[in-house]
Protein backbone atom coordinates (compact mmCIF):
# COMPACT_ATOMS: atom_id res chain seq x y z
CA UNK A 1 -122.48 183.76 -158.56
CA UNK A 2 -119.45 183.14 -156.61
CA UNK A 3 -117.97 179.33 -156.61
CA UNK A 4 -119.02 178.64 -152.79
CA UNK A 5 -122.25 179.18 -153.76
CA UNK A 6 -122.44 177.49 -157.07
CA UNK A 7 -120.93 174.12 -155.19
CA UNK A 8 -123.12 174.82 -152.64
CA UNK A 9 -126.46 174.96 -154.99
CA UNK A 10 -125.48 172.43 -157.54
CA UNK A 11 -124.45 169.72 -154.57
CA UNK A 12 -128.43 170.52 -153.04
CA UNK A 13 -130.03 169.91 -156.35
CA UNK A 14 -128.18 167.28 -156.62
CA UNK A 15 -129.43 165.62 -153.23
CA UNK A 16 -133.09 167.04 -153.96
CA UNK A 17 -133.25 165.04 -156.89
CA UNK A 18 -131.62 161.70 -155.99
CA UNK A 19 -131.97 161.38 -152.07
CA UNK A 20 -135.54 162.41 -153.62
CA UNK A 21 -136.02 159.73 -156.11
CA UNK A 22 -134.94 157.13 -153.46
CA UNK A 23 -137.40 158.60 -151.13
CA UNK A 24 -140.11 158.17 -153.74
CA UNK A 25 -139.30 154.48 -154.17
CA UNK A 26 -138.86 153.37 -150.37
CA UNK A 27 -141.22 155.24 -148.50
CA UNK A 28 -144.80 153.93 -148.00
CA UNK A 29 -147.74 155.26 -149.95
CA UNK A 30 -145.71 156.77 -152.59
CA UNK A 31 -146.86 156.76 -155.89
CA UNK A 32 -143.42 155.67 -157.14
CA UNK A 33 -142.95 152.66 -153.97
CA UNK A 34 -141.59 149.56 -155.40
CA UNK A 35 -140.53 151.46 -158.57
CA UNK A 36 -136.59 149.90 -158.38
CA UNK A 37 -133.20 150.04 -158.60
CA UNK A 38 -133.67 150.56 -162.27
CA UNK A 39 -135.70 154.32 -161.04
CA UNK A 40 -133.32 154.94 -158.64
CA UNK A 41 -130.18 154.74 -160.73
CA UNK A 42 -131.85 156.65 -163.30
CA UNK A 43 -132.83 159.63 -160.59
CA UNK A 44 -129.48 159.65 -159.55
CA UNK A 45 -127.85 160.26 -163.15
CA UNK A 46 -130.49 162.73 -163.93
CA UNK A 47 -129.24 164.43 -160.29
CA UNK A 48 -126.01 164.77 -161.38
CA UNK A 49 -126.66 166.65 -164.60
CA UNK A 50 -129.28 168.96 -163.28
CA UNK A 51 -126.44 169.87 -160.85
CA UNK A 52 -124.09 170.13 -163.64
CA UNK A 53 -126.24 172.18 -165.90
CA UNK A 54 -127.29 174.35 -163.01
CA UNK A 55 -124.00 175.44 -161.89
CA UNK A 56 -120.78 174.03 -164.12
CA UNK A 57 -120.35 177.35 -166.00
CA UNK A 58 -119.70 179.09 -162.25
CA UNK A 59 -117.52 176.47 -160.43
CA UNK A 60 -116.88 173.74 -162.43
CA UNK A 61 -119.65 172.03 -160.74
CA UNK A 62 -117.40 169.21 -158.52
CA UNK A 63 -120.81 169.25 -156.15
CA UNK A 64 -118.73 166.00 -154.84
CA UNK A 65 -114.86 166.14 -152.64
CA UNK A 66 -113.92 163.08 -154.35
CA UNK A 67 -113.44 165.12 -157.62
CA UNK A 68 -112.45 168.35 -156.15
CA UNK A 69 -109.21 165.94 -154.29
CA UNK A 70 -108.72 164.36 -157.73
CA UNK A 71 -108.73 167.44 -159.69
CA UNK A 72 -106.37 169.02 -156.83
CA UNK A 73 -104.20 165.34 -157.34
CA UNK A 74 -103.49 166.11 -160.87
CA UNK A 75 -103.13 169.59 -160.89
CA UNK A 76 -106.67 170.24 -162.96
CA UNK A 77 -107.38 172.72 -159.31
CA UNK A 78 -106.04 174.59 -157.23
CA UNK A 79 -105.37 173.13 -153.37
CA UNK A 80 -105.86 176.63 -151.92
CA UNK A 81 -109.80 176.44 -153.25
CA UNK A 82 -110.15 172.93 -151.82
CA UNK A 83 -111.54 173.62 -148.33
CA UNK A 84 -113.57 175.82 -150.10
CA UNK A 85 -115.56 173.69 -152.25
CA UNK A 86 -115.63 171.32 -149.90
CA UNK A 87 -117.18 173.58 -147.06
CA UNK A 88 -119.89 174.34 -149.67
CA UNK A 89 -120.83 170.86 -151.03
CA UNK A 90 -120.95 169.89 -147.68
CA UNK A 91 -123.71 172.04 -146.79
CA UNK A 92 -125.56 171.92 -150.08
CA UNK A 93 -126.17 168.35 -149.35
CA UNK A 94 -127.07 169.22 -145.70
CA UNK A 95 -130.23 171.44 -147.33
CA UNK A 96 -130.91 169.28 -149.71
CA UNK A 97 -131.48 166.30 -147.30
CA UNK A 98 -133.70 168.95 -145.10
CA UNK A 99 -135.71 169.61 -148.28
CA UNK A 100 -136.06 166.02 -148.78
CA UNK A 101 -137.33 165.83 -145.54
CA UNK A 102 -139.78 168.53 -146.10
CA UNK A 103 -140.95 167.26 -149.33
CA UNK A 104 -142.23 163.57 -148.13
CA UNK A 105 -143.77 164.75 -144.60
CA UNK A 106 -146.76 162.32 -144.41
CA UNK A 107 -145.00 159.38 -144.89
CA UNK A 108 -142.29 159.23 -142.32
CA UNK A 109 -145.12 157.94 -139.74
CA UNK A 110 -146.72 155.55 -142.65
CA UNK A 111 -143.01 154.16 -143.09
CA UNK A 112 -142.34 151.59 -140.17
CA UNK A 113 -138.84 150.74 -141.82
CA UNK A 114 -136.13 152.25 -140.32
CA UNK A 115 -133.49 151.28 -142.78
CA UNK A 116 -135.74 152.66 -145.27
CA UNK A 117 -135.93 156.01 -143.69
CA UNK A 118 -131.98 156.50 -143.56
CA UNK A 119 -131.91 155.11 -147.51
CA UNK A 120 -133.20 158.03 -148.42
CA UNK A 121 -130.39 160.22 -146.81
CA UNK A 122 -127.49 157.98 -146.92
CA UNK A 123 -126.10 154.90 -148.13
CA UNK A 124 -125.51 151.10 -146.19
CA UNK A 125 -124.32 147.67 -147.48
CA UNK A 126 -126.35 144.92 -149.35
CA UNK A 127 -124.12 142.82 -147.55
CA UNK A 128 -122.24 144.31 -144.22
CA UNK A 129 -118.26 143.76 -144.79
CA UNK A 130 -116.20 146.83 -144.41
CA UNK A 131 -113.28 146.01 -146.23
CA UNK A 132 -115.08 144.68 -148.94
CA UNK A 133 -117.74 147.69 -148.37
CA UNK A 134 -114.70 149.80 -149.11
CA UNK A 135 -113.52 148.28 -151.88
CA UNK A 136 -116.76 148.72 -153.99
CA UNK A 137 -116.91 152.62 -152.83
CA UNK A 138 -113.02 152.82 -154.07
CA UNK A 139 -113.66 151.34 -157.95
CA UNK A 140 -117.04 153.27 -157.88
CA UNK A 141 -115.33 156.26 -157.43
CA UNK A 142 -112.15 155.59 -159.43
CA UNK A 143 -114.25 154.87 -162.50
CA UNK A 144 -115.87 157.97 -161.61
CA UNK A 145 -112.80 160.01 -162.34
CA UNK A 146 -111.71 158.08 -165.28
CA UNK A 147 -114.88 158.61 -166.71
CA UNK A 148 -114.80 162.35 -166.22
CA UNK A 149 -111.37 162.88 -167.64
CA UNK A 150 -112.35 160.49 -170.59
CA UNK A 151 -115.36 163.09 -171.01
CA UNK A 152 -112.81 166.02 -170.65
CA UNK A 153 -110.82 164.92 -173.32
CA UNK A 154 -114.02 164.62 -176.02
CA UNK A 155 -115.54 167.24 -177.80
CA UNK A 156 -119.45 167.10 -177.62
CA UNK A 157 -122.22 169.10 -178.29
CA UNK A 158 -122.04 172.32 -176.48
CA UNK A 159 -124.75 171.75 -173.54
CA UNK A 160 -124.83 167.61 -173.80
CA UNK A 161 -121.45 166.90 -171.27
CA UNK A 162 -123.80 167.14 -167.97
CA UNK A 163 -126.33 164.53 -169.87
CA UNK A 164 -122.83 162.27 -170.60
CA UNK A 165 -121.61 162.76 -166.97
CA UNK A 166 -125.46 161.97 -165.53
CA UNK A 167 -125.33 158.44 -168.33
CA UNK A 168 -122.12 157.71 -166.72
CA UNK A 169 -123.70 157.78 -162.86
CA UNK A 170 -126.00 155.89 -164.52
CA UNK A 171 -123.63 153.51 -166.13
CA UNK A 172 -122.18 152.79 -162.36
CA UNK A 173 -125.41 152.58 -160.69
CA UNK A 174 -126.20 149.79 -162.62
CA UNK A 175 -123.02 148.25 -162.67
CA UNK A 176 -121.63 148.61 -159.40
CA UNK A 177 -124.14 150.22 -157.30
CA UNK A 178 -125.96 147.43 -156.13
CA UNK A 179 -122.88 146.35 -152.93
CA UNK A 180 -123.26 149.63 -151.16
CA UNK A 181 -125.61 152.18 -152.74
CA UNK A 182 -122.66 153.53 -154.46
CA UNK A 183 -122.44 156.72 -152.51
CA UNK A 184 -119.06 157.71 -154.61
CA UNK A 185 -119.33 161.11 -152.62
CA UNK A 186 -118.41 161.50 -149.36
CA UNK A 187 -120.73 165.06 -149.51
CA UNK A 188 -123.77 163.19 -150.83
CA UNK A 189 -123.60 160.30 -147.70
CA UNK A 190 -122.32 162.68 -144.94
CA UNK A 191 -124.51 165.63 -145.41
CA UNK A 192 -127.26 163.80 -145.47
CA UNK A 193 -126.69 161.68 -143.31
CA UNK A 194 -126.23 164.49 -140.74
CA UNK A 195 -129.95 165.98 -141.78
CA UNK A 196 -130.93 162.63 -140.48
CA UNK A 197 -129.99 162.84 -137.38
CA UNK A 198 -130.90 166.26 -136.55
CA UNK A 199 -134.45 166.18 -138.03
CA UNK A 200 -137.69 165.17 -136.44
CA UNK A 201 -137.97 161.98 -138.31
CA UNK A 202 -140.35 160.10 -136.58
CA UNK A 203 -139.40 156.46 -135.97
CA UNK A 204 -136.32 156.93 -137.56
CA UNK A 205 -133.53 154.68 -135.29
CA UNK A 206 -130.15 155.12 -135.53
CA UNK A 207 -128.16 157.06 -138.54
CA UNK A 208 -125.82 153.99 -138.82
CA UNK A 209 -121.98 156.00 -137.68
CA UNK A 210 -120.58 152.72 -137.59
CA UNK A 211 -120.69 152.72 -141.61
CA UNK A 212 -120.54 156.20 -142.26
CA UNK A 213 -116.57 156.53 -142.17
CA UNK A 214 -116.67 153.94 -145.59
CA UNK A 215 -118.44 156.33 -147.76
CA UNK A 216 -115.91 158.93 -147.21
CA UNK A 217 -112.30 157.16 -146.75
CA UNK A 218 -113.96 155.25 -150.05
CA UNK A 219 -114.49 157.93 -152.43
CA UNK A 220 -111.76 159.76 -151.56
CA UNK A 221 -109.22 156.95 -152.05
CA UNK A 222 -110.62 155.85 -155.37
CA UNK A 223 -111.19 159.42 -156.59
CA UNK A 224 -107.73 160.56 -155.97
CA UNK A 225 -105.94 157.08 -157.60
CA UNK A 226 -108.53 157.71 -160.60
CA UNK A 227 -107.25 160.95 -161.52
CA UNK A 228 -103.51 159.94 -161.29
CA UNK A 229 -104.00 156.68 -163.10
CA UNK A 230 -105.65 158.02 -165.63
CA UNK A 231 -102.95 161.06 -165.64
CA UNK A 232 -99.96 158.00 -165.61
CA UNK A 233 -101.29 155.94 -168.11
CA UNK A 234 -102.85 157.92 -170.47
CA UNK A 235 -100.81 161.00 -170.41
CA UNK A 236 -97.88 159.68 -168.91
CA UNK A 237 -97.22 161.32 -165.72
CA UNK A 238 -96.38 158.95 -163.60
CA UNK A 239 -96.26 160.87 -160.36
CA UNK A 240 -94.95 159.78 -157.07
CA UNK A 241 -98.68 159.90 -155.57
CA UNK A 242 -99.32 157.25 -158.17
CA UNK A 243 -97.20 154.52 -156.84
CA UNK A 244 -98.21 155.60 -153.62
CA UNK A 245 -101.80 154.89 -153.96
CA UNK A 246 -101.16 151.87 -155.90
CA UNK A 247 -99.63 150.45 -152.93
CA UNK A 248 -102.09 151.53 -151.03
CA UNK A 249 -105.19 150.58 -152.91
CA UNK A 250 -103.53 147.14 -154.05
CA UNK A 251 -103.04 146.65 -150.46
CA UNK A 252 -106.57 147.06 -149.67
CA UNK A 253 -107.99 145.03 -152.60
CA UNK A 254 -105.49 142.07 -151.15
CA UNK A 255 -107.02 142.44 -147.73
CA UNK A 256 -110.48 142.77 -148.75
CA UNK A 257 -110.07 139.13 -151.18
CA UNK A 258 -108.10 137.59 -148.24
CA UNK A 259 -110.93 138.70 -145.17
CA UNK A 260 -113.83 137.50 -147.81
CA UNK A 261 -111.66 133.90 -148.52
CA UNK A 262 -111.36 133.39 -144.65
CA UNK A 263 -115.11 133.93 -143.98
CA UNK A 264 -115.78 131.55 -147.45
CA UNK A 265 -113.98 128.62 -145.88
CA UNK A 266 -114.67 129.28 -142.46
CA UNK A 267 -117.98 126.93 -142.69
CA UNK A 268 -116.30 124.41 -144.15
CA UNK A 269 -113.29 124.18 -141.95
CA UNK A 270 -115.51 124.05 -138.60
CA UNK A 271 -117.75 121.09 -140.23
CA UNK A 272 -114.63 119.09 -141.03
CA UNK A 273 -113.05 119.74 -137.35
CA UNK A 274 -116.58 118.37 -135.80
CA UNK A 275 -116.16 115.45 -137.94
CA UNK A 276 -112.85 114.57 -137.18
């Protein structure tokens, strides 16, 4: 199997599985509706190592552009094979959010909720504040990449990484997931995404472009500084790309803390000018 379509095939089981679990637990009339956050982290960590397992001894299995950049970042890849894997995780997770599609056909019409309808292909806010949005995509995806190089650097099992890789999705799921749906792959929100709005969805409403641009810049940012911060401080390669994205990232966790301060005493500050 060649890599383009190992990347391609992991990155679609990897959307039949989770985009599939989430479709399970929103849509209406499912035997799994209501089942959680708990389910849905669960599906998604159990994504990533089928995807793994299916494909890693091929490519590599990246089946996200967040890792393939870091990898690239650090030298673990080569930048000539980048547009490459990319290309092909793209459209894995394209097919995979068609299957999805095909998979839960009675209950698009059952499901009046639109939001619930794009869930199940892409990712959105708990609370609507891009910077902030931003922010949680960038540490979501930076411990992403510190968790696979810790992984690298263990010896396990032969045949139980992909299970420690799918407890670590799970790990930031749980931890982090719950501000933006921790898409942590621009492949896994965009291709998707795209299914949903070329499909015959009924009811579906809008695919949300307005958001769609944090999911990407996100995981891209925080996959790249991952992989050089982990390279700086634990191997000591301190690389000029590190200080660059330090800047960069530290500049966007000031601007994030300052926008959410401003909002927090915004209340405050117009009650105290209509008392005066």
């Amino acid at each position: 199997m060649s890599e383009f379509a190992a990347e391609l095939i992991g990155t679609m089981i990897l959307i039949i599985f989770g985009g599939g679990v989430v479709g399970g637990v929103v849509l209406k009339d499912s035997k799994a509706e209501g089942a959680g956050w708990v389910v849905i982290t669960i599906g998604w960590g159990l994504a990533v190592a089928m995807g793994v397992y299916a494909v890693g001894n091929f490519s590599g299995a990246h089946i996200n552009p967040a890792v393939t950049l870091g990898f690239a970042a650090i030298g673990e890849f080569e930048w000539a094979k980048v547009p490459l894997y990319i290309t092909a995780q793209m459209i894995g997770a394209f097919i995979g959010g068609a299957i999805v599609f095909f998979n839960y056909l009675p209950h698009w019409k059952k499901t009046k909720d639109q939001g619930a309808k794009l869930a199940v292909f892409s990712t959105d806010p708990a609370v609507r504040s891009p910077f902030s949005n931003l922010v949680s995509e960038m540490v979501g995806t930076f411990v992403l990449l510190m968790g696979l190089l810790f992984i690298g650097a263990n010896e396990f099992t032969d045949g139980l990484n992909p299970l420690i890789v799918g407890a670590l999705i799970i790990a930031i799921g749980m931890s982090l997931g719950g501000a933006t749906g921790y898409a942590i792959n621009p492949a896994r929100d965009l291709g998707p995404r795209i299914a949903h709005a070329l499909l015959p969805i009924p009811g579906k409403g809008g695919s949300d472009w307005g958001y769609a641009w944090i999911p990407i810049v996100g995981p891209i940012l925080g996959g790249i500084y991952g992989a050089v911060f982990y390279n700086a401080l634990f191997l000591g390669n301190f690389s000029a790309l590190f200080w660059i994205m330090s800047i960069i990232v530290a500049g966007i966790l000031l601007g994030a803390a300052s926008s959410e301060l401003k909002k927090e005493h915004t209340p405050a500050d117009q009650i105290e000018e209509k008392v005066v």
